[in-house]
N, C-alpha and C. Protein backbone atom coordinates (compact mmCIF):
# COMPACT_ATOMS: atom_id res chain seq x y z
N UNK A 1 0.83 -1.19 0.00
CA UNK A 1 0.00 0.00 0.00
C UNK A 1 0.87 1.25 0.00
N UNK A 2 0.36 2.28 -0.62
CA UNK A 2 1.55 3.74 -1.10
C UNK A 2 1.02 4.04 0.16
N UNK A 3 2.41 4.75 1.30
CA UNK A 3 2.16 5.03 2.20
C UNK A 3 1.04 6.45 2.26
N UNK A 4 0.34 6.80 3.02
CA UNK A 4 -0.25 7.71 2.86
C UNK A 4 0.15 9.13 4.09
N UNK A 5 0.56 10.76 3.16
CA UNK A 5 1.56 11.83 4.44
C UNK A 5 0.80 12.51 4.10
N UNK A 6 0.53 13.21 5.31
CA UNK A 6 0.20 14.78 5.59
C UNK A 6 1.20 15.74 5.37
N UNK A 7 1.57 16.59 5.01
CA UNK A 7 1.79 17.70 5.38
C UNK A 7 1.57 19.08 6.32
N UNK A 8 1.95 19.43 6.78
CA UNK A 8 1.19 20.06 7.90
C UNK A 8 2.04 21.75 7.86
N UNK A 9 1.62 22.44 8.26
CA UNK A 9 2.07 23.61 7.89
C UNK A 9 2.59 24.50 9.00
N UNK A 10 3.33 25.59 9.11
CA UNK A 10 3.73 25.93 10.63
C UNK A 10 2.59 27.54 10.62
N UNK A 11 2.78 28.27 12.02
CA UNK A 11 2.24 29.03 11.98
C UNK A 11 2.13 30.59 10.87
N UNK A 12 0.93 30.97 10.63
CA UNK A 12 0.84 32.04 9.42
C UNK A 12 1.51 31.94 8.55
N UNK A 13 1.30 30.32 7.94
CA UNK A 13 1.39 29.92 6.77
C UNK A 13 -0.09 28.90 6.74
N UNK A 14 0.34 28.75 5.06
CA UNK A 14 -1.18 27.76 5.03
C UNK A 14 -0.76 26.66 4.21
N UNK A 15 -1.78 25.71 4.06
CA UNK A 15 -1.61 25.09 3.42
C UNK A 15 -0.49 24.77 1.69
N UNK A 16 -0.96 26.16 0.96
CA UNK A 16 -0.54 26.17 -0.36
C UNK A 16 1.13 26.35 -0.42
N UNK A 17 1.31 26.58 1.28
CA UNK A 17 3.10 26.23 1.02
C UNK A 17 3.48 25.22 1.47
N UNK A 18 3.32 24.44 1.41
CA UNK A 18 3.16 22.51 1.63
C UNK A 18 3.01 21.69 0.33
N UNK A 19 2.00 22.55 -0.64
CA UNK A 19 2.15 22.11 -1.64
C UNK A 19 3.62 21.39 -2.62
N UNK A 20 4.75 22.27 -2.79
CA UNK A 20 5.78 21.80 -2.94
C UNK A 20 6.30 20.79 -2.18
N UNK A 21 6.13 21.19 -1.13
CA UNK A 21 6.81 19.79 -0.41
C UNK A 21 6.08 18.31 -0.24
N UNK A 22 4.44 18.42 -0.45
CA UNK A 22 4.09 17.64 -0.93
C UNK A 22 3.60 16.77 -2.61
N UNK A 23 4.14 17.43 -3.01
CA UNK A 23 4.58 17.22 -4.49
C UNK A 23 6.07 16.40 -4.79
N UNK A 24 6.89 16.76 -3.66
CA UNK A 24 8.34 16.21 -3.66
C UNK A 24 8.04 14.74 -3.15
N UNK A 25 7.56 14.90 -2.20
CA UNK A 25 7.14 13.47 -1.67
C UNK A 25 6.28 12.45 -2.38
N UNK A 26 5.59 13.26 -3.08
CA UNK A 26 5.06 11.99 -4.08
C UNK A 26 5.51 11.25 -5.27
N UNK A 27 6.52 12.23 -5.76
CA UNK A 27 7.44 12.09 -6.54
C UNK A 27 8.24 10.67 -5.87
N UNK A 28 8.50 10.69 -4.90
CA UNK A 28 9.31 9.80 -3.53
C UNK A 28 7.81 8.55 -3.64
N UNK A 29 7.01 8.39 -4.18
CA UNK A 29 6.26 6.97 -4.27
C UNK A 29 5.35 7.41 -3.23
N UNK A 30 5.13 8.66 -2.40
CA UNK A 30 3.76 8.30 -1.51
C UNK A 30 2.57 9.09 -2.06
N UNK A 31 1.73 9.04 -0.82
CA UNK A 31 0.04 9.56 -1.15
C UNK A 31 0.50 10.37 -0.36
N UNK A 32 0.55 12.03 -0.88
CA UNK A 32 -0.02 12.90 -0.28
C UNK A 32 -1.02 14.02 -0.48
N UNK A 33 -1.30 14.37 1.22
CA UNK A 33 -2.10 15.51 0.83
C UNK A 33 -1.73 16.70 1.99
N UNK A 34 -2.24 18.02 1.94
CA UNK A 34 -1.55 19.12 2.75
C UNK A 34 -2.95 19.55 3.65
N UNK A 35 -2.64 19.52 4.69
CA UNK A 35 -3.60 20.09 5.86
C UNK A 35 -3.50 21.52 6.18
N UNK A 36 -4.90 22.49 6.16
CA UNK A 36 -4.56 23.87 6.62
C UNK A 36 -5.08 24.06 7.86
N UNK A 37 -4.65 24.88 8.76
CA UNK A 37 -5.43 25.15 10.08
C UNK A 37 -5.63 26.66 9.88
N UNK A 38 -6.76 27.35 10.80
CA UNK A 38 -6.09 28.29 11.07
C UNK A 38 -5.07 29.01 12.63
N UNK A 39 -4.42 28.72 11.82
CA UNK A 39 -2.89 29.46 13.14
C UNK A 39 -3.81 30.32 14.00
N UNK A 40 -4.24 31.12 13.54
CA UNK A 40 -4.71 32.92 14.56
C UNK A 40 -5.45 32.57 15.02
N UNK A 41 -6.60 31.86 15.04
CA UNK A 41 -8.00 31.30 15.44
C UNK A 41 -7.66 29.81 17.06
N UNK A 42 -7.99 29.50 17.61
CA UNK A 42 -8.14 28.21 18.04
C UNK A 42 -6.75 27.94 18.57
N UNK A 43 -6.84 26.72 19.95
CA UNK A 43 -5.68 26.55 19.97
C UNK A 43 -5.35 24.98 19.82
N UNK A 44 -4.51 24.24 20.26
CA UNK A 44 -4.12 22.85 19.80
C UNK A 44 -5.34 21.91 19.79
N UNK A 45 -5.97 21.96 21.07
CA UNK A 45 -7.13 20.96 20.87
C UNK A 45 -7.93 21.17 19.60
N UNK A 46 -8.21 22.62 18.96
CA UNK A 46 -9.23 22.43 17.65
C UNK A 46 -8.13 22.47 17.22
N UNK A 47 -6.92 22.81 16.88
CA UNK A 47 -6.36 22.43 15.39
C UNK A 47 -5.84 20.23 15.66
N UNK A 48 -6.20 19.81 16.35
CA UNK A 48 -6.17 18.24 16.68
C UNK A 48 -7.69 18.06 16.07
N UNK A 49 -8.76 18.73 16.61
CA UNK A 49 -10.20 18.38 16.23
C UNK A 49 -9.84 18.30 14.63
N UNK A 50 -9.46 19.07 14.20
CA UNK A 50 -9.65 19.46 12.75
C UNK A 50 -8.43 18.86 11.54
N UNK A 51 -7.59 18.00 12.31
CA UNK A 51 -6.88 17.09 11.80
C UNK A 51 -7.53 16.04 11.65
N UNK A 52 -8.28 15.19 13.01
CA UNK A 52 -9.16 14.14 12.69
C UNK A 52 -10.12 14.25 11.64
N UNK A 53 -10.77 15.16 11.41
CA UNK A 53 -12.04 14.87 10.93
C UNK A 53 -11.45 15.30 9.65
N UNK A 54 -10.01 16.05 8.79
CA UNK A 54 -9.20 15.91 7.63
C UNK A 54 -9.01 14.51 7.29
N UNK A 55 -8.35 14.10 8.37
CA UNK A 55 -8.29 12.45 7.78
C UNK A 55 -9.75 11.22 7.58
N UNK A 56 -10.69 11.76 8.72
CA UNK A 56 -11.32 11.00 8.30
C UNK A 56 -12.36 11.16 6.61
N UNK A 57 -11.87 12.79 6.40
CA UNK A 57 -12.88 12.77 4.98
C UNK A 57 -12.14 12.52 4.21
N UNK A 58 -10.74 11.78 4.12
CA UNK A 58 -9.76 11.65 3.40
C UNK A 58 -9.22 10.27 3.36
N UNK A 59 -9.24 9.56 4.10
CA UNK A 59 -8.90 7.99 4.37
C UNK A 59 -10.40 7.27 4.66
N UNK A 60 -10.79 8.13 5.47
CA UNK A 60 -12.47 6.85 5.88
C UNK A 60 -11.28 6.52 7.50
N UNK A 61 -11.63 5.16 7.72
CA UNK A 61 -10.63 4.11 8.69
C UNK A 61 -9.35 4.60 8.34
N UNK A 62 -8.51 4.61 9.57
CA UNK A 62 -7.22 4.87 9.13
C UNK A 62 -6.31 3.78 8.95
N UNK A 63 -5.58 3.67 7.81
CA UNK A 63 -5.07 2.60 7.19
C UNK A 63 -4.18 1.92 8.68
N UNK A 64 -3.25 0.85 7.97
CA UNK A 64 -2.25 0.45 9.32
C UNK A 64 -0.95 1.49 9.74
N UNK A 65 -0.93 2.23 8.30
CA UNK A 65 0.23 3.23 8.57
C UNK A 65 -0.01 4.32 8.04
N UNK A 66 0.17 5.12 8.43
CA UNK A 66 0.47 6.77 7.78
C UNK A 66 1.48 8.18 8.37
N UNK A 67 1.60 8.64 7.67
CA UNK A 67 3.18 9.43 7.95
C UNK A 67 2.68 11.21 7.99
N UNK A 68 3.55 12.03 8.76
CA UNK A 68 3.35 13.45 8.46
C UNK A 68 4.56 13.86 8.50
N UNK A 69 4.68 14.98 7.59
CA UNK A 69 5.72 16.25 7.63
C UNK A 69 5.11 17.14 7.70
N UNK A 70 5.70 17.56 8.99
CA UNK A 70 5.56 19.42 9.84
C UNK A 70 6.68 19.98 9.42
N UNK A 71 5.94 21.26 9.57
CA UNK A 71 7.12 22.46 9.47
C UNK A 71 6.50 23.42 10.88
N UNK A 72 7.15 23.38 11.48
CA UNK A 72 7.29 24.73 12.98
C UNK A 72 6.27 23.74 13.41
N UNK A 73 5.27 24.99 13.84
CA UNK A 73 3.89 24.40 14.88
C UNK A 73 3.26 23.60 14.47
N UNK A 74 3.28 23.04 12.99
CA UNK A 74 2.84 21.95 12.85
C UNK A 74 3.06 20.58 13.57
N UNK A 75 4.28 20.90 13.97
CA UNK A 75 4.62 19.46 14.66
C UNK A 75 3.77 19.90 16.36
N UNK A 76 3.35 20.88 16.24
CA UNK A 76 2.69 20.84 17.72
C UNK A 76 1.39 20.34 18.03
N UNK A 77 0.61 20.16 16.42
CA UNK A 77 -0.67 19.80 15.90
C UNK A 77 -0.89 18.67 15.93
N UNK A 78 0.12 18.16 15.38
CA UNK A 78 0.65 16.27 15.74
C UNK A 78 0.18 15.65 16.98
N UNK A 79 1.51 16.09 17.24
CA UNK A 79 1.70 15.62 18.66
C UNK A 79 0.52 15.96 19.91
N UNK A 80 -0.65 16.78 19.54
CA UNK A 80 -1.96 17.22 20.35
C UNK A 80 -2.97 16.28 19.30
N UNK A 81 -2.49 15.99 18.43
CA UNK A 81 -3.52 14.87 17.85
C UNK A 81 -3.21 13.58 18.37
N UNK A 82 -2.16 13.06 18.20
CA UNK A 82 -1.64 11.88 18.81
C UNK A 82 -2.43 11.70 20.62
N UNK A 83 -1.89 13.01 20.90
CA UNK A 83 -2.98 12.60 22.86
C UNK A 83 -4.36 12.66 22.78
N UNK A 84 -4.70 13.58 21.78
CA UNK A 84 -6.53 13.07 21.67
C UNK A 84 -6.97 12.11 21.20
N UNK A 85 -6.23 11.71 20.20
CA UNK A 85 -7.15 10.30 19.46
C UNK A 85 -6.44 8.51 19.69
N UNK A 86 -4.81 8.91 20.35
CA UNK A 86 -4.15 7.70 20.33
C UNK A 86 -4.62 6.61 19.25
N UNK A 87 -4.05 6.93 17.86
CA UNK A 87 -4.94 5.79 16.94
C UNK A 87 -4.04 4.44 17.25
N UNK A 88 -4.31 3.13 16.99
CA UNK A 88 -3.57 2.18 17.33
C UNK A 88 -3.31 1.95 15.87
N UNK A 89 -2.16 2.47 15.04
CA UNK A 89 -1.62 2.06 13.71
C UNK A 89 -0.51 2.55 14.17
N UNK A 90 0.56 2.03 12.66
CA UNK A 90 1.99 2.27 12.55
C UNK A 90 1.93 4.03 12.49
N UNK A 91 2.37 5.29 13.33
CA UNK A 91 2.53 6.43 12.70
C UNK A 91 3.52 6.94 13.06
N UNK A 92 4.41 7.68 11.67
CA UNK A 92 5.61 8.05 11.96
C UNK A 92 5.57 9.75 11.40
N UNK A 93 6.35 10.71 12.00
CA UNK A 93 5.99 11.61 11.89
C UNK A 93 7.59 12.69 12.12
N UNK A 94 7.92 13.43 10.72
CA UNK A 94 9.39 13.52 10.93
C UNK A 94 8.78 15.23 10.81
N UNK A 95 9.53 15.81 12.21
CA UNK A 95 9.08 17.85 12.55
C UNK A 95 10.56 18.11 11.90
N UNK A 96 10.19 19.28 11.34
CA UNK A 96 10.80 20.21 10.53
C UNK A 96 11.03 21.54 11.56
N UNK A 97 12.33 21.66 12.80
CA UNK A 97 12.22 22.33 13.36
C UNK A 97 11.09 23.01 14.45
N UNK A 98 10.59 22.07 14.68
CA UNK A 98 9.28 22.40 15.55
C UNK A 98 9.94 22.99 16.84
N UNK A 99 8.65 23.88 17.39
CA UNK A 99 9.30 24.46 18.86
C UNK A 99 8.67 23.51 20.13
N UNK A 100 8.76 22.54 20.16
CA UNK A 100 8.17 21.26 21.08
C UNK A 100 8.18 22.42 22.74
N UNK A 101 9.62 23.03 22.72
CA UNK A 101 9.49 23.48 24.38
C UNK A 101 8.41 24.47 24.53
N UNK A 102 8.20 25.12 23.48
CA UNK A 102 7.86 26.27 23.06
C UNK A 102 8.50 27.51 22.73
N UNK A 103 8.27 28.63 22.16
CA UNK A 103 9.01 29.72 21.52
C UNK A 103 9.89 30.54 22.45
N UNK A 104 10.87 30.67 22.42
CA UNK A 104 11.69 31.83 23.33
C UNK A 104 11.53 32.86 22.61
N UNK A 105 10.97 33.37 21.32
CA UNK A 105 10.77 34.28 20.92
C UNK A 105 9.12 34.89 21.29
N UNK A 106 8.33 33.84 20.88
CA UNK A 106 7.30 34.29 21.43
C UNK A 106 7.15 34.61 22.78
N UNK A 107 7.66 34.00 23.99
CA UNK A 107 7.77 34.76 25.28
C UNK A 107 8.16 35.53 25.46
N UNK A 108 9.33 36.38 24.64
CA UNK A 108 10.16 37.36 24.25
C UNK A 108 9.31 38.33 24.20
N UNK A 109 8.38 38.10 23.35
CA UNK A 109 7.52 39.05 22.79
C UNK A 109 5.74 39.27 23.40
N UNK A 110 5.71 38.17 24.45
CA UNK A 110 4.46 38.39 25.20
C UNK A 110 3.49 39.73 25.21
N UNK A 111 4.44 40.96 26.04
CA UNK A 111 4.04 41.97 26.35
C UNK A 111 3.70 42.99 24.75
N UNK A 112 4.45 42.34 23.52
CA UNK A 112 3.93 43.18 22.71
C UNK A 112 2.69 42.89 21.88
N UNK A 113 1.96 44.00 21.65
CA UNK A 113 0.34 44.28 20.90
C UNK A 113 0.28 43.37 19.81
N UNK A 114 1.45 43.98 19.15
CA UNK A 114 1.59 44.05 17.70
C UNK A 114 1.68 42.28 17.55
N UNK A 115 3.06 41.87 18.28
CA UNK A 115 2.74 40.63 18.20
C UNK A 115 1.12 39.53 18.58
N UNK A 116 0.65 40.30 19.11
CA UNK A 116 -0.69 39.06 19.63
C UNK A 116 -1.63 39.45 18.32
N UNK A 117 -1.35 40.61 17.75
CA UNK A 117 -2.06 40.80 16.67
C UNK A 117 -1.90 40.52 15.44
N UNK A 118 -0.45 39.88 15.25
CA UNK A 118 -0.16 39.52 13.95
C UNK A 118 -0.35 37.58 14.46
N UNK A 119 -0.58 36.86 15.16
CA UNK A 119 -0.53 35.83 15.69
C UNK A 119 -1.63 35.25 15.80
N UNK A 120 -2.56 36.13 16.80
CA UNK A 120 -3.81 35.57 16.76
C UNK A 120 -3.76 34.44 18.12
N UNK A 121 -4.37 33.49 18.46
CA UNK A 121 -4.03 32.82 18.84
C UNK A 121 -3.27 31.68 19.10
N UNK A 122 -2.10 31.85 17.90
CA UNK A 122 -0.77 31.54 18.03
C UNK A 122 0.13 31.84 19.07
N UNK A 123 0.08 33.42 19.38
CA UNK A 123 1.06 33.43 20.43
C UNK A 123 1.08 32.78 21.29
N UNK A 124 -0.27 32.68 22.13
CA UNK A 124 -0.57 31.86 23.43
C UNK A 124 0.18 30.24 23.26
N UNK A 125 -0.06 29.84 22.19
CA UNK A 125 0.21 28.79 22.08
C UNK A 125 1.90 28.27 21.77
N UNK A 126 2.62 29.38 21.40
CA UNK A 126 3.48 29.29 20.72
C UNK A 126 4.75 29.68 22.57
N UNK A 127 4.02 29.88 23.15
CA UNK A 127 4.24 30.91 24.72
C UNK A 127 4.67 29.55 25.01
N UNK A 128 4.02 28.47 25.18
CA UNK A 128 3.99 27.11 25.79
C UNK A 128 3.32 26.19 26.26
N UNK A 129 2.17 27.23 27.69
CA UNK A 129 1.44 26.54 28.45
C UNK A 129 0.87 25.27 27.98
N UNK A 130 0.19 25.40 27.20
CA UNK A 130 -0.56 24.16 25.99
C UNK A 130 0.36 23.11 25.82
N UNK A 131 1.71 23.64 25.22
CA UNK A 131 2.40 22.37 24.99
C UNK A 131 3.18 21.55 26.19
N UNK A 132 3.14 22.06 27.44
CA UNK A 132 3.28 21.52 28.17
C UNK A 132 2.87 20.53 28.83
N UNK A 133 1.25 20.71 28.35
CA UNK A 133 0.12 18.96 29.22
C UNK A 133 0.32 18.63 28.08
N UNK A 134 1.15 18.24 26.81
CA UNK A 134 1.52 17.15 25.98
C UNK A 134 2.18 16.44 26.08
N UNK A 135 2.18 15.01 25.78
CA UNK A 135 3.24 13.64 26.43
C UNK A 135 4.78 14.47 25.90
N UNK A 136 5.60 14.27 27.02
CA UNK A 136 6.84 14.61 25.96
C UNK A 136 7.33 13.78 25.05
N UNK A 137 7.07 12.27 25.12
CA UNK A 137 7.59 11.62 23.87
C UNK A 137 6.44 10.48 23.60
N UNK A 138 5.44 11.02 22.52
CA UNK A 138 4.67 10.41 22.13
C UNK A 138 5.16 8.54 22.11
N UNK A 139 3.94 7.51 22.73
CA UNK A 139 4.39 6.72 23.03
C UNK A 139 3.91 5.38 21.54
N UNK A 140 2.66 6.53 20.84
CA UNK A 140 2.23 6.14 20.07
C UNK A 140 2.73 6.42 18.35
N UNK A 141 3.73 6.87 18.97
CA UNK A 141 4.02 6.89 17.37
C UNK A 141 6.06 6.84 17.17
N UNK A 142 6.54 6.92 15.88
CA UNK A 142 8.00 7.04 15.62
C UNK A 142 8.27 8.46 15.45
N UNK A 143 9.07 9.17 15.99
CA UNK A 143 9.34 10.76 15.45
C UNK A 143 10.44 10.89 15.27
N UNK A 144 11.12 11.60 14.33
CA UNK A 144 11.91 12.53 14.54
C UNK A 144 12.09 13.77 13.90
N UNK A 145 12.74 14.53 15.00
CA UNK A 145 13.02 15.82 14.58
C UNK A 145 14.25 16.21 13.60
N UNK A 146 14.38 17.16 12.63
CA UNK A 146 15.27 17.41 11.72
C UNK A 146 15.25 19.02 12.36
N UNK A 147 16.39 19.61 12.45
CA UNK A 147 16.98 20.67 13.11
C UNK A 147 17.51 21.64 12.50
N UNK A 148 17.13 22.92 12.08
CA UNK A 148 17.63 23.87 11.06
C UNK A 148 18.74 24.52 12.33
N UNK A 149 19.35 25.24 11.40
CA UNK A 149 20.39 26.28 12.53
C UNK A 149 21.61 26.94 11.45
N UNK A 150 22.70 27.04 11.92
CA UNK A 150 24.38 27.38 11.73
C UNK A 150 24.71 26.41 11.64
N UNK A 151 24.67 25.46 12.87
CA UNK A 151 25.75 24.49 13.48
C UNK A 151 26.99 24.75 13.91
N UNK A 152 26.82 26.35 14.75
CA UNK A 152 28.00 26.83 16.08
C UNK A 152 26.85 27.25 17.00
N UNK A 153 27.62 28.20 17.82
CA UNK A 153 27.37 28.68 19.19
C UNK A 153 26.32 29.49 19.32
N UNK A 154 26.42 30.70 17.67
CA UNK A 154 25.69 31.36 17.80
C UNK A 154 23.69 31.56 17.57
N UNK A 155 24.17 30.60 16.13
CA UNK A 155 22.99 30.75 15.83
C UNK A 155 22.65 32.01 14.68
N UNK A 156 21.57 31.91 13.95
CA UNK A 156 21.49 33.15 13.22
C UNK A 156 20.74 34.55 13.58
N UNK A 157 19.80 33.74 14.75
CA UNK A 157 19.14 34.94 15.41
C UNK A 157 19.85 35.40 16.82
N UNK A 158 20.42 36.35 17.23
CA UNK A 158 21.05 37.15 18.29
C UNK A 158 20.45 37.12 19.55
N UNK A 159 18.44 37.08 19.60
CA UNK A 159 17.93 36.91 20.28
C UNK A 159 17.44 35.40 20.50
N UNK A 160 17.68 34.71 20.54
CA UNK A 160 17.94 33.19 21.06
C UNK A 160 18.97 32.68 21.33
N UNK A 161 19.19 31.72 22.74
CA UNK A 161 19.99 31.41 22.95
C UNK A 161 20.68 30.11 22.11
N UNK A 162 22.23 29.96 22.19
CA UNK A 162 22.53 29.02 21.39
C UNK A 162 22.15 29.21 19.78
N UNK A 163 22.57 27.32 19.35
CA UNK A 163 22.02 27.31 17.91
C UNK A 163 20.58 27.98 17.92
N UNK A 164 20.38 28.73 16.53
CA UNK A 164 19.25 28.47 15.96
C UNK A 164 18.92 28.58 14.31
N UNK A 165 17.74 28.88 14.09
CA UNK A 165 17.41 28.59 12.72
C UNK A 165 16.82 29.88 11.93
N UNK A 166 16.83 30.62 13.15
CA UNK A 166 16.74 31.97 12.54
C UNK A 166 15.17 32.11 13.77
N UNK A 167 14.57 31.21 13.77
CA UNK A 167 13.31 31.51 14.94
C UNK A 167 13.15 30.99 16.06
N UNK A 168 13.42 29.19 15.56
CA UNK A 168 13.11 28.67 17.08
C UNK A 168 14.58 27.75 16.87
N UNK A 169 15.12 28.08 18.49
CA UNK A 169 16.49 27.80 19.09
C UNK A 169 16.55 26.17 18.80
N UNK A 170 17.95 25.51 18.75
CA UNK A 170 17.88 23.98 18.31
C UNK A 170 17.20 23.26 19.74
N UNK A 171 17.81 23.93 20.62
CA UNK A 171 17.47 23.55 22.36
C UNK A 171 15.91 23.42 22.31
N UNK A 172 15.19 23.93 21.91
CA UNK A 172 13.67 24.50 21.85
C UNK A 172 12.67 22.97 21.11
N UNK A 173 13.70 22.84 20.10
CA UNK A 173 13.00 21.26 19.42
C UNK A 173 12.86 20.36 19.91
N UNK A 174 13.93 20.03 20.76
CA UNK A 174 14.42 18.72 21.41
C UNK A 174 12.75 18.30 21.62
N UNK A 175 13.31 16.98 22.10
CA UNK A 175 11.87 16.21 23.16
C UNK A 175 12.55 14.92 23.42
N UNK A 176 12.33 15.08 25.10
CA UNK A 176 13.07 13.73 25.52
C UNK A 176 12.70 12.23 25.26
N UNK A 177 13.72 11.59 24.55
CA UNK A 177 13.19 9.91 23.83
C UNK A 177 12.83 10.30 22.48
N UNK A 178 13.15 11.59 21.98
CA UNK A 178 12.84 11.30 20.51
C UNK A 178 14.17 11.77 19.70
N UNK A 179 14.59 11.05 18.64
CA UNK A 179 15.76 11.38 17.83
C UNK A 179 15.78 12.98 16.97
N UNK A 180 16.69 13.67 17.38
CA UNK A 180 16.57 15.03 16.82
C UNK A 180 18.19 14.87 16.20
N UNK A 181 18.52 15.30 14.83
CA UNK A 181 19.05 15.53 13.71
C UNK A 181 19.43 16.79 13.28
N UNK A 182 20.33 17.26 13.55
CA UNK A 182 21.10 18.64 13.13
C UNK A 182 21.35 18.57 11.55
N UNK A 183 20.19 19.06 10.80
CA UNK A 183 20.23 19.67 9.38
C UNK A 183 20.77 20.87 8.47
N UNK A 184 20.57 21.29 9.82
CA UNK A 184 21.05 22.81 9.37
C UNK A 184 20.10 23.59 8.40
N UNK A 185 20.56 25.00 8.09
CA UNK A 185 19.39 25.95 7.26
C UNK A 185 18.10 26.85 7.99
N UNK A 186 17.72 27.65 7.67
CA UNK A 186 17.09 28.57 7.83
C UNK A 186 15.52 28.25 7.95
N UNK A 187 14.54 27.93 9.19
CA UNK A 187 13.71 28.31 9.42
C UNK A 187 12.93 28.09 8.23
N UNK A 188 12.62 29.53 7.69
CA UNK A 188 11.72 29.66 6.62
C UNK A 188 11.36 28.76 5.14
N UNK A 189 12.81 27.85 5.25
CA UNK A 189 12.92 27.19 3.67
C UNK A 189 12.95 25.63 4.08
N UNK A 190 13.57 25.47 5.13
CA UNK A 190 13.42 23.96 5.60
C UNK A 190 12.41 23.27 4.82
N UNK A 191 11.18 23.39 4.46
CA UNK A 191 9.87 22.63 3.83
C UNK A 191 10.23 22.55 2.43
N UNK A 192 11.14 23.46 2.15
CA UNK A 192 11.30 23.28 0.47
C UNK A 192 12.74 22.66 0.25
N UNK A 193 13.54 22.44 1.57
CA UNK A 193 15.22 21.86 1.00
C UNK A 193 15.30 20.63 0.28
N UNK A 194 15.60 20.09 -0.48
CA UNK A 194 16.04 18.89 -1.20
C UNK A 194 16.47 17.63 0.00
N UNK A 195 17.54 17.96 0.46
CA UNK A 195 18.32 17.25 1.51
C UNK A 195 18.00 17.19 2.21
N UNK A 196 17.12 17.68 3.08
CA UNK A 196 15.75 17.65 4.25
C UNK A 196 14.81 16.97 3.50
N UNK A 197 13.72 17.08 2.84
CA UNK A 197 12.91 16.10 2.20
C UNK A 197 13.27 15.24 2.06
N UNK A 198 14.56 14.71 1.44
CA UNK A 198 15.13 13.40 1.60
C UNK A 198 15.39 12.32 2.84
N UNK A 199 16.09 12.94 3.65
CA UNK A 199 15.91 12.43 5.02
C UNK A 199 14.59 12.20 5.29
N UNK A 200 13.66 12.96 5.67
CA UNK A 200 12.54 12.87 6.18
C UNK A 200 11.84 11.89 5.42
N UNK A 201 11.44 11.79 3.83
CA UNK A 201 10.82 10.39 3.22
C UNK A 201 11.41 9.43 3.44
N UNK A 202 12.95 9.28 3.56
CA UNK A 202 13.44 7.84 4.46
C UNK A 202 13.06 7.42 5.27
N UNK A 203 12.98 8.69 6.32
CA UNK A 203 12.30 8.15 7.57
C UNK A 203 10.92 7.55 7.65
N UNK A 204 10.22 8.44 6.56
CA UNK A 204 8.57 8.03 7.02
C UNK A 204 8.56 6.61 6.30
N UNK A 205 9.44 6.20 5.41
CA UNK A 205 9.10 4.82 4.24
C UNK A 205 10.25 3.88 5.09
N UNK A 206 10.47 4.00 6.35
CA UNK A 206 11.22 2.78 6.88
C UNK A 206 10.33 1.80 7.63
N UNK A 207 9.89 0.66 7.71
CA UNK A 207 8.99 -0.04 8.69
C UNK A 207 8.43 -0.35 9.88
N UNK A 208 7.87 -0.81 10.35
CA UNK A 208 7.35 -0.53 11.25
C UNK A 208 8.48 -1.28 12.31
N UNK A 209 9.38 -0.76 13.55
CA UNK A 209 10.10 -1.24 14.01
C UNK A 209 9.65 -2.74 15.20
């Protein structure tokens, strides 16, 4: 059976920039398709509501296996789907720099307007609290993280500590018990790199361990 991937998108982006990257992947032998949320609106529990009921108008039953690629908060969508629905199939799921701890930028930026207004109800979410009552290492599924940055001390953004990727710090991805992968690159393009897509369809087309 052609494995069947989501795509998933990070915050104040949508769907139609997934498109490429799910186009690459099919090229790579799978079924995909690209999930939109809205970022500004709702926080993890409806963007989890609204993943289920994507797949179910899209699969019916969910097969024995199926795979996602996140980019940013997408992988936060996941992993709040995974604790609401615990499906009992093979699912493997490779984040594209996700902020699992949550944002040091967005806490950075709490107190400003401008930010809660370009965000929506992203910031809150992006702050942490939420991702904190999430399992830290999903027990139900395979993950791993792929890690944009430099790969030194500094990082490209000044205001984060350590590596980063230009937004969210390499420290920030981690999640304890899950394999995280220093890729390197910038934040914003990670979903479209060649050499990242590659890794990541390895990962999702390896078997069930």
């Amino acid at each position: 059976m052609t494995l069947p991937v989501v795509c998933i998108h990070g915050a104040l982006r949508s769907r139609a920039g997934m498109w490429p990257t799910a186009l690459y992947l099919r090229r790579r032998g799978m079924q995909t398709r690209t999930f939109g949320y809205a970022t500004r609106s709702g926080g993890l529990e409806d963007h989890a509501g609204a993943l289920q009921a994507f797949l179910h108008a899209w699969l019916g039953e969910l097969p024995p296996r199926i795979g996602f690629l996140t980019h940013s908060m997408g992988g936060l969508v996941v992993r709040a789907w995974l604790a609401a629905c615990r499906p009992a199939i093979d699912v493997r799921v490779a984040m594209l720099s996700p902020p699992n701890q949550g944002s040091g930028l967005a806490r950075a930026n709490d107190g400003n307007p401008l930010f809660h207004l370009l965000y929506g109800d992203a910031a809150s979410v992006l702050r942490g609290p939420g991702i904190e009552g999430l399992p830290a290492a999903p027990d139900n599924a395979e993950v791993l993280v792929l890690a944009g940055g430099r790969g030194d001390a500094r990082g490209y953004n000044p205001a984060l500590h350590g590596d980063d990727d230009g937004v969210v710090a390499v420290e920030e991805m981690s999640l304890p018990g899950v394999q995280l992968e220093f890729v390197g690159g910038l934040h914003s393009v990670l979903q479209w790199t060649p050499a990242v897509l590659d890794r990541a369809a390895a990962f999702l087309a390896q078997e069930e361990r």
